[in-house]
PDB file of N, CA and C in Angstrom:
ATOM      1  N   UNK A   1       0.792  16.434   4.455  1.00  0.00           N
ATOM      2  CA  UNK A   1       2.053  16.482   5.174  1.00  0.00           C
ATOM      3  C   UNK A   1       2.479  15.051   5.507  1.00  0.00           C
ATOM      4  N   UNK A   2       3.845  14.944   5.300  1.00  0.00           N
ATOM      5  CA  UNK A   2       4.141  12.733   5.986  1.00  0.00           C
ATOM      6  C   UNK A   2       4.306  13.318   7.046  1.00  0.00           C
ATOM      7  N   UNK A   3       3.847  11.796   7.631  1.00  0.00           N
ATOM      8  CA  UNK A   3       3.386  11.535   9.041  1.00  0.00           C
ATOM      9  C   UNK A   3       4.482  12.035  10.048  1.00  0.00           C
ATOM     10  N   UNK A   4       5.906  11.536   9.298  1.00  0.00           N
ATOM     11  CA  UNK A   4       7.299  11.754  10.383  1.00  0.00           C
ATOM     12  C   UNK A   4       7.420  13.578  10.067  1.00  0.00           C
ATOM     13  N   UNK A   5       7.418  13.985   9.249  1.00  0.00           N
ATOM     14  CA  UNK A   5       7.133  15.806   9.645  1.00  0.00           C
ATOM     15  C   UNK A   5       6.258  16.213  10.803  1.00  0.00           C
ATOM     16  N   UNK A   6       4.783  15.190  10.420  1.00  0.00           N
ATOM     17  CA  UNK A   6       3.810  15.854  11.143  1.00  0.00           C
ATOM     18  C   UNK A   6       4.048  15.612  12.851  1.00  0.00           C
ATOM     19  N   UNK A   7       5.018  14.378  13.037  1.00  0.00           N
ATOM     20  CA  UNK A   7       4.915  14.264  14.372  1.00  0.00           C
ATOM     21  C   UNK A   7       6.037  15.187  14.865  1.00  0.00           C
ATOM     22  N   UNK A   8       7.107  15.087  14.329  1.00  0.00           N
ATOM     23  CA  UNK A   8       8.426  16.096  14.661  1.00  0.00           C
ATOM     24  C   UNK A   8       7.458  17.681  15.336  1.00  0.00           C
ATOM     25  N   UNK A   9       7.237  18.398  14.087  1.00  0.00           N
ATOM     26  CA  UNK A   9       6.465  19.699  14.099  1.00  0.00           C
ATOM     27  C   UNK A   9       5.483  19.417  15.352  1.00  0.00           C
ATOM     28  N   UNK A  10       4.619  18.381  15.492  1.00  0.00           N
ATOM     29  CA  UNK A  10       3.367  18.266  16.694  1.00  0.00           C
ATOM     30  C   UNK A  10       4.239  18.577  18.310  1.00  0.00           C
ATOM     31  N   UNK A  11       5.432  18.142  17.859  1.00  0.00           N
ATOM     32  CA  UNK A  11       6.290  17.343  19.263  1.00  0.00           C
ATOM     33  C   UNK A  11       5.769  16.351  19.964  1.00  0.00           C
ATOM     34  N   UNK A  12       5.064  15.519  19.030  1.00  0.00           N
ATOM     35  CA  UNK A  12       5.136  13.873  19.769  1.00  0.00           C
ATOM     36  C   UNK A  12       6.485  13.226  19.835  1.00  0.00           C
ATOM     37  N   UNK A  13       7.320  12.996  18.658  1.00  0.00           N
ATOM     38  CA  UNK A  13       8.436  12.836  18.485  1.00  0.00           C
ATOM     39  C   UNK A  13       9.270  14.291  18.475  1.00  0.00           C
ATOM     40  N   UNK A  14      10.605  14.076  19.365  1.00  0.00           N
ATOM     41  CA  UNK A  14      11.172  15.164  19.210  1.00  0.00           C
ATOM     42  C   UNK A  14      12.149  15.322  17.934  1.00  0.00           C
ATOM     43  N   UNK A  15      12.625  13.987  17.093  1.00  0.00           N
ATOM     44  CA  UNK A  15      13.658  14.251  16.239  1.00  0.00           C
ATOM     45  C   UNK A  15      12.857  13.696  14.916  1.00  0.00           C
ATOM     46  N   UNK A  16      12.636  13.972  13.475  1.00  0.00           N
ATOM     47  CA  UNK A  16      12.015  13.675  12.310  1.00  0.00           C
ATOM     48  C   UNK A  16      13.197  12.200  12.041  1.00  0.00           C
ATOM     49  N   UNK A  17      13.925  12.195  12.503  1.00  0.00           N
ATOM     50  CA  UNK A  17      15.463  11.081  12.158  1.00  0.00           C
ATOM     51  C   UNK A  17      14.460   9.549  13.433  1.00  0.00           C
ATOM     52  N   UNK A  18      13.784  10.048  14.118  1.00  0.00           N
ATOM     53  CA  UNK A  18      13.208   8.985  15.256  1.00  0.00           C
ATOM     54  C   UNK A  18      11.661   8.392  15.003  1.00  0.00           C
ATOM     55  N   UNK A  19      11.033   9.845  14.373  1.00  0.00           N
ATOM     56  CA  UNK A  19      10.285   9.461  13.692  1.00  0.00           C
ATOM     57  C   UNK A  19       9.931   8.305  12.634  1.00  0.00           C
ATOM     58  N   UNK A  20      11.238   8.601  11.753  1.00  0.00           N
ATOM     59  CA  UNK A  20      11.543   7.414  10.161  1.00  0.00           C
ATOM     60  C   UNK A  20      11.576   6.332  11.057  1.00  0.00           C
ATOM     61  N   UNK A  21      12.505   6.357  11.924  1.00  0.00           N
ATOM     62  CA  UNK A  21      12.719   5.053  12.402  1.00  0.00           C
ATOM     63  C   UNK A  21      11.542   4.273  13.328  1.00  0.00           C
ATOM     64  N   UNK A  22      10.340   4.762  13.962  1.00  0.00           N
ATOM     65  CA  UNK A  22       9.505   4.046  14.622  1.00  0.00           C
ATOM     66  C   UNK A  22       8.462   4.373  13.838  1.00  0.00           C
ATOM     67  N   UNK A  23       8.497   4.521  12.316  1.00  0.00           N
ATOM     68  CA  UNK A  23       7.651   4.756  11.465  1.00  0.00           C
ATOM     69  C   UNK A  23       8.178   2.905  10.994  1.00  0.00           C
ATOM     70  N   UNK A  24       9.366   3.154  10.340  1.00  0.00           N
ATOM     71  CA  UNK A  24       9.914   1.392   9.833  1.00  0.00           C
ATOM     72  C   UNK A  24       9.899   0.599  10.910  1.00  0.00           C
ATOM     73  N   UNK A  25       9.545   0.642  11.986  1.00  0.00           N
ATOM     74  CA  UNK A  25       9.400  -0.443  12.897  1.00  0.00           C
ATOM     75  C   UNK A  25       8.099  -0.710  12.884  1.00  0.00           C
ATOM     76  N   UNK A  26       7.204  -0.732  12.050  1.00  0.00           N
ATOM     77  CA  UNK A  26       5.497  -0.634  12.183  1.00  0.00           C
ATOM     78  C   UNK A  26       4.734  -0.146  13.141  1.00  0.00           C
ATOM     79  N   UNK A  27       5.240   0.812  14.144  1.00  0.00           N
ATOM     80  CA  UNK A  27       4.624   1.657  15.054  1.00  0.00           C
ATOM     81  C   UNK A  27       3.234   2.396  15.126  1.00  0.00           C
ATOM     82  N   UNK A  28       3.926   2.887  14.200  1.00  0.00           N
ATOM     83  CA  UNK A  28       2.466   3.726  13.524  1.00  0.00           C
ATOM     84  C   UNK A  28       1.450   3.554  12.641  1.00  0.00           C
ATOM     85  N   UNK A  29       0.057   3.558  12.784  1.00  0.00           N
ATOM     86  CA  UNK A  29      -1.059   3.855  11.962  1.00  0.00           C
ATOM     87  C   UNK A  29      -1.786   4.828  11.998  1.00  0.00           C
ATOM     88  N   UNK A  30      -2.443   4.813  10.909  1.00  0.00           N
ATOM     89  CA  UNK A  30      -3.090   6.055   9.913  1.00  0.00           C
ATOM     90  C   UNK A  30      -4.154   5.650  10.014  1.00  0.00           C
ATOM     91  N   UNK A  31      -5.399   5.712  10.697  1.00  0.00           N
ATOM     92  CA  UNK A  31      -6.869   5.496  10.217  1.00  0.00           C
ATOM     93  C   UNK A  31      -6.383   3.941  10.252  1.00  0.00           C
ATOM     94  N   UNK A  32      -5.754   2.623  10.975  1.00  0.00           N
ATOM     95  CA  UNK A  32      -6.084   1.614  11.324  1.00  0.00           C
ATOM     96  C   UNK A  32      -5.040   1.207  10.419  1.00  0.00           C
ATOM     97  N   UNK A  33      -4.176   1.809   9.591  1.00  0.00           N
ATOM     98  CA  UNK A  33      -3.350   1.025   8.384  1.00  0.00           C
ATOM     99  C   UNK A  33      -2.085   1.204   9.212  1.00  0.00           C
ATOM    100  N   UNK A  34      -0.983   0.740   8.449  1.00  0.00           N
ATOM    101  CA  UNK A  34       0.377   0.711   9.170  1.00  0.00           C
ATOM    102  C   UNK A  34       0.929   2.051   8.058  1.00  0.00           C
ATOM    103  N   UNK A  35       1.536   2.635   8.844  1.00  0.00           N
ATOM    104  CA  UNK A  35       2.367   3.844   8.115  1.00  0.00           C
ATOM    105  C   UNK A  35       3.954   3.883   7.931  1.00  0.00           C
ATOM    106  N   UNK A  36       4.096   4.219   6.652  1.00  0.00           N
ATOM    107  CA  UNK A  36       5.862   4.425   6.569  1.00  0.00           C
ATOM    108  C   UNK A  36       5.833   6.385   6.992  1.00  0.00           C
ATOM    109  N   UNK A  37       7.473   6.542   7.021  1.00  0.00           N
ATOM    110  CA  UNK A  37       7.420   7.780   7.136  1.00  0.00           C
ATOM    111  C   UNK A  37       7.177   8.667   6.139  1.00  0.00           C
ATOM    112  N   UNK A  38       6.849   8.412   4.835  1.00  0.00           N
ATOM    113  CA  UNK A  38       6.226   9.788   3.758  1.00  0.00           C
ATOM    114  C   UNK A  38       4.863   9.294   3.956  1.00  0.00           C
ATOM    115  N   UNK A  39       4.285   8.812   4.385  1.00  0.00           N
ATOM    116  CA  UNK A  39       2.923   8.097   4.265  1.00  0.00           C
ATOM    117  C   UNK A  39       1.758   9.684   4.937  1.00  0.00           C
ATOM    118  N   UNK A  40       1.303  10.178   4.022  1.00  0.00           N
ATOM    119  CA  UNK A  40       0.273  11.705   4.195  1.00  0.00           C
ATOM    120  C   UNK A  40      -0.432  11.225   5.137  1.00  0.00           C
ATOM    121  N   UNK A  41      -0.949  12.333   6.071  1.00  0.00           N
ATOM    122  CA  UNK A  41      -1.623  12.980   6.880  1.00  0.00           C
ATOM    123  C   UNK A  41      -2.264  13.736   6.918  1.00  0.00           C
ATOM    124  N   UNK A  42      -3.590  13.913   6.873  1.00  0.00           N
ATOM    125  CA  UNK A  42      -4.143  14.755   6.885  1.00  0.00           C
ATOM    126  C   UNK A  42      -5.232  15.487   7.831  1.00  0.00           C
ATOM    127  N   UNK A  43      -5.883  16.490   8.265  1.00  0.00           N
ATOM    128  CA  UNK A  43      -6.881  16.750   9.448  1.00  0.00           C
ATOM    129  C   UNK A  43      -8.330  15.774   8.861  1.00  0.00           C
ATOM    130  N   UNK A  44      -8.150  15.067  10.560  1.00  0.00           N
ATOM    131  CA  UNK A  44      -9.361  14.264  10.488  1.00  0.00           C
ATOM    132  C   UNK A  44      -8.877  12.690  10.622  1.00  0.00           C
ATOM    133  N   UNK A  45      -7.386  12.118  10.572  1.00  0.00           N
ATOM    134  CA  UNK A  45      -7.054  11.381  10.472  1.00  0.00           C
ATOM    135  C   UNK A  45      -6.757  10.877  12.136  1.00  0.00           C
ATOM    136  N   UNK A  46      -6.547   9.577  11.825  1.00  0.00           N
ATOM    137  CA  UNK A  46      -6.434   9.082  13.173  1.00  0.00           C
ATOM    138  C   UNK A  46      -5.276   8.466  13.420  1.00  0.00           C
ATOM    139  N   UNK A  47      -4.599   8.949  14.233  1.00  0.00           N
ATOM    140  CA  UNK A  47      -2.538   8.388  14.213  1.00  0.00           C
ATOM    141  C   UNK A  47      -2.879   7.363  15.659  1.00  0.00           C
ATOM    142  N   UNK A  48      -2.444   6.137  15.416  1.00  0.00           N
ATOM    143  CA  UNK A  48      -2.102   5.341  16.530  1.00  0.00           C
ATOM    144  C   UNK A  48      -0.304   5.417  16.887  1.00  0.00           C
ATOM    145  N   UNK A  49       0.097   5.371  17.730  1.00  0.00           N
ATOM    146  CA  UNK A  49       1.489   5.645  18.019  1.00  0.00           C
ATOM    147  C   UNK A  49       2.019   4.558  19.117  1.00  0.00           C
ATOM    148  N   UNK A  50       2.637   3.635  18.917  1.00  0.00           N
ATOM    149  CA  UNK A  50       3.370   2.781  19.938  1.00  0.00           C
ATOM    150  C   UNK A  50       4.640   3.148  20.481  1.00  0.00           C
ATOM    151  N   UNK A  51       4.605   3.937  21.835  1.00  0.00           N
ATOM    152  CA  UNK A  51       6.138   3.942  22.522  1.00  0.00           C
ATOM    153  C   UNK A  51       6.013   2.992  23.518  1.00  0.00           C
ATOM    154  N   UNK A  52       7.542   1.903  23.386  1.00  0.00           N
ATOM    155  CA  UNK A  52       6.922   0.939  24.042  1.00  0.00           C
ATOM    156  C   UNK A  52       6.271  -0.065  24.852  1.00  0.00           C
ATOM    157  N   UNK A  53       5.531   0.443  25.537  1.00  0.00           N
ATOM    158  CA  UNK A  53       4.674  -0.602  26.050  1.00  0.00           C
ATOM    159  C   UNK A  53       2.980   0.632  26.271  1.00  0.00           C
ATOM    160  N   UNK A  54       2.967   1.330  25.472  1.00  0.00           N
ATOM    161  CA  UNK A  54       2.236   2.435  25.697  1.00  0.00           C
ATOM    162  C   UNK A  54       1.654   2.689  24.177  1.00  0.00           C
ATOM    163  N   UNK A  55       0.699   2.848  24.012  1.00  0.00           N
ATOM    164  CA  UNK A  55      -0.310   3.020  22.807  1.00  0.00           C
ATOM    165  C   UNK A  55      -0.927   4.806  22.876  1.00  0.00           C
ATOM    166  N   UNK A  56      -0.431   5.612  21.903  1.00  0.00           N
ATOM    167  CA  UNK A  56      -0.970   6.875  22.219  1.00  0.00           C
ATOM    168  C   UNK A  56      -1.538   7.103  20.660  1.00  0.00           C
ATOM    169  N   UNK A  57      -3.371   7.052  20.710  1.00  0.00           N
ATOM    170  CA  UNK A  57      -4.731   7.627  19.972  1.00  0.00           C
ATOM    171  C   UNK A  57      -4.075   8.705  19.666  1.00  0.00           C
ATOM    172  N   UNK A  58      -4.033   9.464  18.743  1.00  0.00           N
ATOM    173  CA  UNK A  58      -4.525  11.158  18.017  1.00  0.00           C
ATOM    174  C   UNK A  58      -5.618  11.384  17.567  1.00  0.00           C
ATOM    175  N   UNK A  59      -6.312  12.822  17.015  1.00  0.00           N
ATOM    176  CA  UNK A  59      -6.911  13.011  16.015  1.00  0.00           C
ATOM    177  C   UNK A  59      -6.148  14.230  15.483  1.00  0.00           C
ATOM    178  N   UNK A  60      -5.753  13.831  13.990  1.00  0.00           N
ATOM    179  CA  UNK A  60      -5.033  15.202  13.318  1.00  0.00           C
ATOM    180  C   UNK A  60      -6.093  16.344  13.430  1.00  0.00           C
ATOM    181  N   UNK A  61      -5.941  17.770  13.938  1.00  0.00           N
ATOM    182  CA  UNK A  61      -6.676  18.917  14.176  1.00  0.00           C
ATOM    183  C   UNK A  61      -6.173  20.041  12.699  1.00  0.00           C
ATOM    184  N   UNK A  62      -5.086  19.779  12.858  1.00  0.00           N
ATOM    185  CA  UNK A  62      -4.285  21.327  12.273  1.00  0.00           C
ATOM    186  C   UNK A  62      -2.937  20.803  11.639  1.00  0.00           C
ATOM    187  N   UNK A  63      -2.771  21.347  10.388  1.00  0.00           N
ATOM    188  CA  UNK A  63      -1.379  20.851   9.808  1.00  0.00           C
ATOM    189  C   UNK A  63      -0.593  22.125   9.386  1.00  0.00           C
ATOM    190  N   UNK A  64       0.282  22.209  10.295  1.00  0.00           N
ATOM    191  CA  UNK A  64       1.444  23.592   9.871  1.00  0.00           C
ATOM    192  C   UNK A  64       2.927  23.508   9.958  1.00  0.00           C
ATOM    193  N   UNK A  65       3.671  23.968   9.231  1.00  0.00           N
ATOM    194  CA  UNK A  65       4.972  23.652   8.418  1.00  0.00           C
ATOM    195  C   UNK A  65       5.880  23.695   9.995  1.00  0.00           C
ATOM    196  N   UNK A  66       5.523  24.591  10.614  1.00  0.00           N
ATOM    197  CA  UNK A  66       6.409  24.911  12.159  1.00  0.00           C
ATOM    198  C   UNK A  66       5.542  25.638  13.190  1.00  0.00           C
ATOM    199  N   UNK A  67       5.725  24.984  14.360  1.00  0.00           N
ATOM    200  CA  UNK A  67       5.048  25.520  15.505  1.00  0.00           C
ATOM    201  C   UNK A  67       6.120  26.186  16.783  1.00  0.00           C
ATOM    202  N   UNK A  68       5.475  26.810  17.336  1.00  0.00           N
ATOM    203  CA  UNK A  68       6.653  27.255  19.162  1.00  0.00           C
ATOM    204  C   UNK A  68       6.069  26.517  19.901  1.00  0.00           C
ATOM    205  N   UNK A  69       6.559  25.636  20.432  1.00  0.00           N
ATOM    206  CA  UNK A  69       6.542  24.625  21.665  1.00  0.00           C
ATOM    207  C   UNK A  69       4.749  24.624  22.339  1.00  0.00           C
ATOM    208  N   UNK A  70       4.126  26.339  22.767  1.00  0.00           N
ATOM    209  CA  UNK A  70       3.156  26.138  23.321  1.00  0.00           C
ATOM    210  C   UNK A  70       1.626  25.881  21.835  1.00  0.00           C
ATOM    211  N   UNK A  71       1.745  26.194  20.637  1.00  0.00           N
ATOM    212  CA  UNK A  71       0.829  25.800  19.976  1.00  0.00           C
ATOM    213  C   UNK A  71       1.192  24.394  19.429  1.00  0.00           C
ATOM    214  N   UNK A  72       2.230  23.832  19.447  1.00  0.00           N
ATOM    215  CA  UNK A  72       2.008  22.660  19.092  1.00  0.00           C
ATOM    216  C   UNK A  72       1.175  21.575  19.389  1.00  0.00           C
ATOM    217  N   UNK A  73       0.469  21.865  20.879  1.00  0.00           N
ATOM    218  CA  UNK A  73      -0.544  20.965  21.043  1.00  0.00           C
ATOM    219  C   UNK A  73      -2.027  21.056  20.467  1.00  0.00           C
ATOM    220  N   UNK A  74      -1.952  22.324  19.859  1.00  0.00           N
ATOM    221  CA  UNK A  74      -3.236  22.354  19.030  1.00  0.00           C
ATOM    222  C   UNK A  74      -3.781  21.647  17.833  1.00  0.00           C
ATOM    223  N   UNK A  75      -2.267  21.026  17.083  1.00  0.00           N
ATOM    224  CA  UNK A  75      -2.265  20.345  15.815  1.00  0.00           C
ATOM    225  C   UNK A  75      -2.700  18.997  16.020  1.00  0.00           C
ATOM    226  N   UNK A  76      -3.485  18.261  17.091  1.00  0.00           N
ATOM    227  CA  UNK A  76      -3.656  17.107  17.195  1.00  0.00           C
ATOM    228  C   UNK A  76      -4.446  17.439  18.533  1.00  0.00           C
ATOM    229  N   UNK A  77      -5.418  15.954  18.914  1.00  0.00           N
ATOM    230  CA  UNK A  77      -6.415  16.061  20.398  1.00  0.00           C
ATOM    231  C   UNK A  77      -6.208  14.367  20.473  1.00  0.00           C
ATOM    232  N   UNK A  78      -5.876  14.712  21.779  1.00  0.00           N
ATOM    233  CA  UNK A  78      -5.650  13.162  22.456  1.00  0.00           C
ATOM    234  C   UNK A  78      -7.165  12.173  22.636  1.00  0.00           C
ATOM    235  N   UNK A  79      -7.358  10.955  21.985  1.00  0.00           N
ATOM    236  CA  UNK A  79      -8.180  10.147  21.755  1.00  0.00           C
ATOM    237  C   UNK A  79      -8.257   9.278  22.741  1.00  0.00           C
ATOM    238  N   UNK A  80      -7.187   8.502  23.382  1.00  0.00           N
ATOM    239  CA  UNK A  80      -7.147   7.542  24.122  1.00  0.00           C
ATOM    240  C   UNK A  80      -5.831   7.468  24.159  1.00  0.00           C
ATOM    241  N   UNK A  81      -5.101   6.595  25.236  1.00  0.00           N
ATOM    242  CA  UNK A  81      -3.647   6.548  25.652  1.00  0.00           C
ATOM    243  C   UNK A  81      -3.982   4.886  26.382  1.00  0.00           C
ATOM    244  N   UNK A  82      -3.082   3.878  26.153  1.00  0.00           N
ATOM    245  CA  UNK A  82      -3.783   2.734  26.869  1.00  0.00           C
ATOM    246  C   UNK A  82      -2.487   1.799  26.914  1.00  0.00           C
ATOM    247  N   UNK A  83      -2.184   0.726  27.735  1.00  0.00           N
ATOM    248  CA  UNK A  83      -0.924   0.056  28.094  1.00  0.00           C
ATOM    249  C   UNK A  83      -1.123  -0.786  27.499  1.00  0.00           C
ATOM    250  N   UNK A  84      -0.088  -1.516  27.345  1.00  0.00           N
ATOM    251  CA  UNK A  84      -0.153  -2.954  26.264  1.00  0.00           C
ATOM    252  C   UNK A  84       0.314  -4.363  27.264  1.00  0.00           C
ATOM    253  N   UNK A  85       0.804  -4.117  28.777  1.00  0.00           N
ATOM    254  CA  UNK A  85       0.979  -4.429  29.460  1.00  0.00           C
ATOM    255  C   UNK A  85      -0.167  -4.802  30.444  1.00  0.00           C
TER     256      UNK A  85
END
């Protein structure tokens, strides 16, 4: 699944259009690499996420095409969350 689906569907990001875009701002990594937005995802992977001034760890759990608001937190487990400040 790319990464900007997978976060839209997770609801880390609420819009796949916000995603692309803090995907091309080098925001995001994959297992320590920098990610564009088609850049795959898969369970077991490790998403770093910069909103900014805030660093939010994942671990991909579960990959599914669409979720309802309360299972979406199952598709991922929070690793660490840490300030850059």
């Amino acid at each position: 699944m790319r990464i900007d689906k997978f976060l839209k569907v997770s609801r880390l990001i609420k819009r796949r259009t916000l995603a692309k875009e803090v995907a091309s701002l080098g925001r995001i990594q994959i297992n320590g690499q920098k990610a564009k937005a088609g850049t795959e995802v898969k369970v077991g992977d490790e998403v770093s996420i910069q909103f900014g001034n805030k660093v939010l760890t994942i671990e991909v759990t579960e990959l599914k095409d669409s979720t309802k608001k309360e299972d979406a937190e199952s598709m991922y487990t929070v690793r660490k969350e840490e300030s850059l400040s």
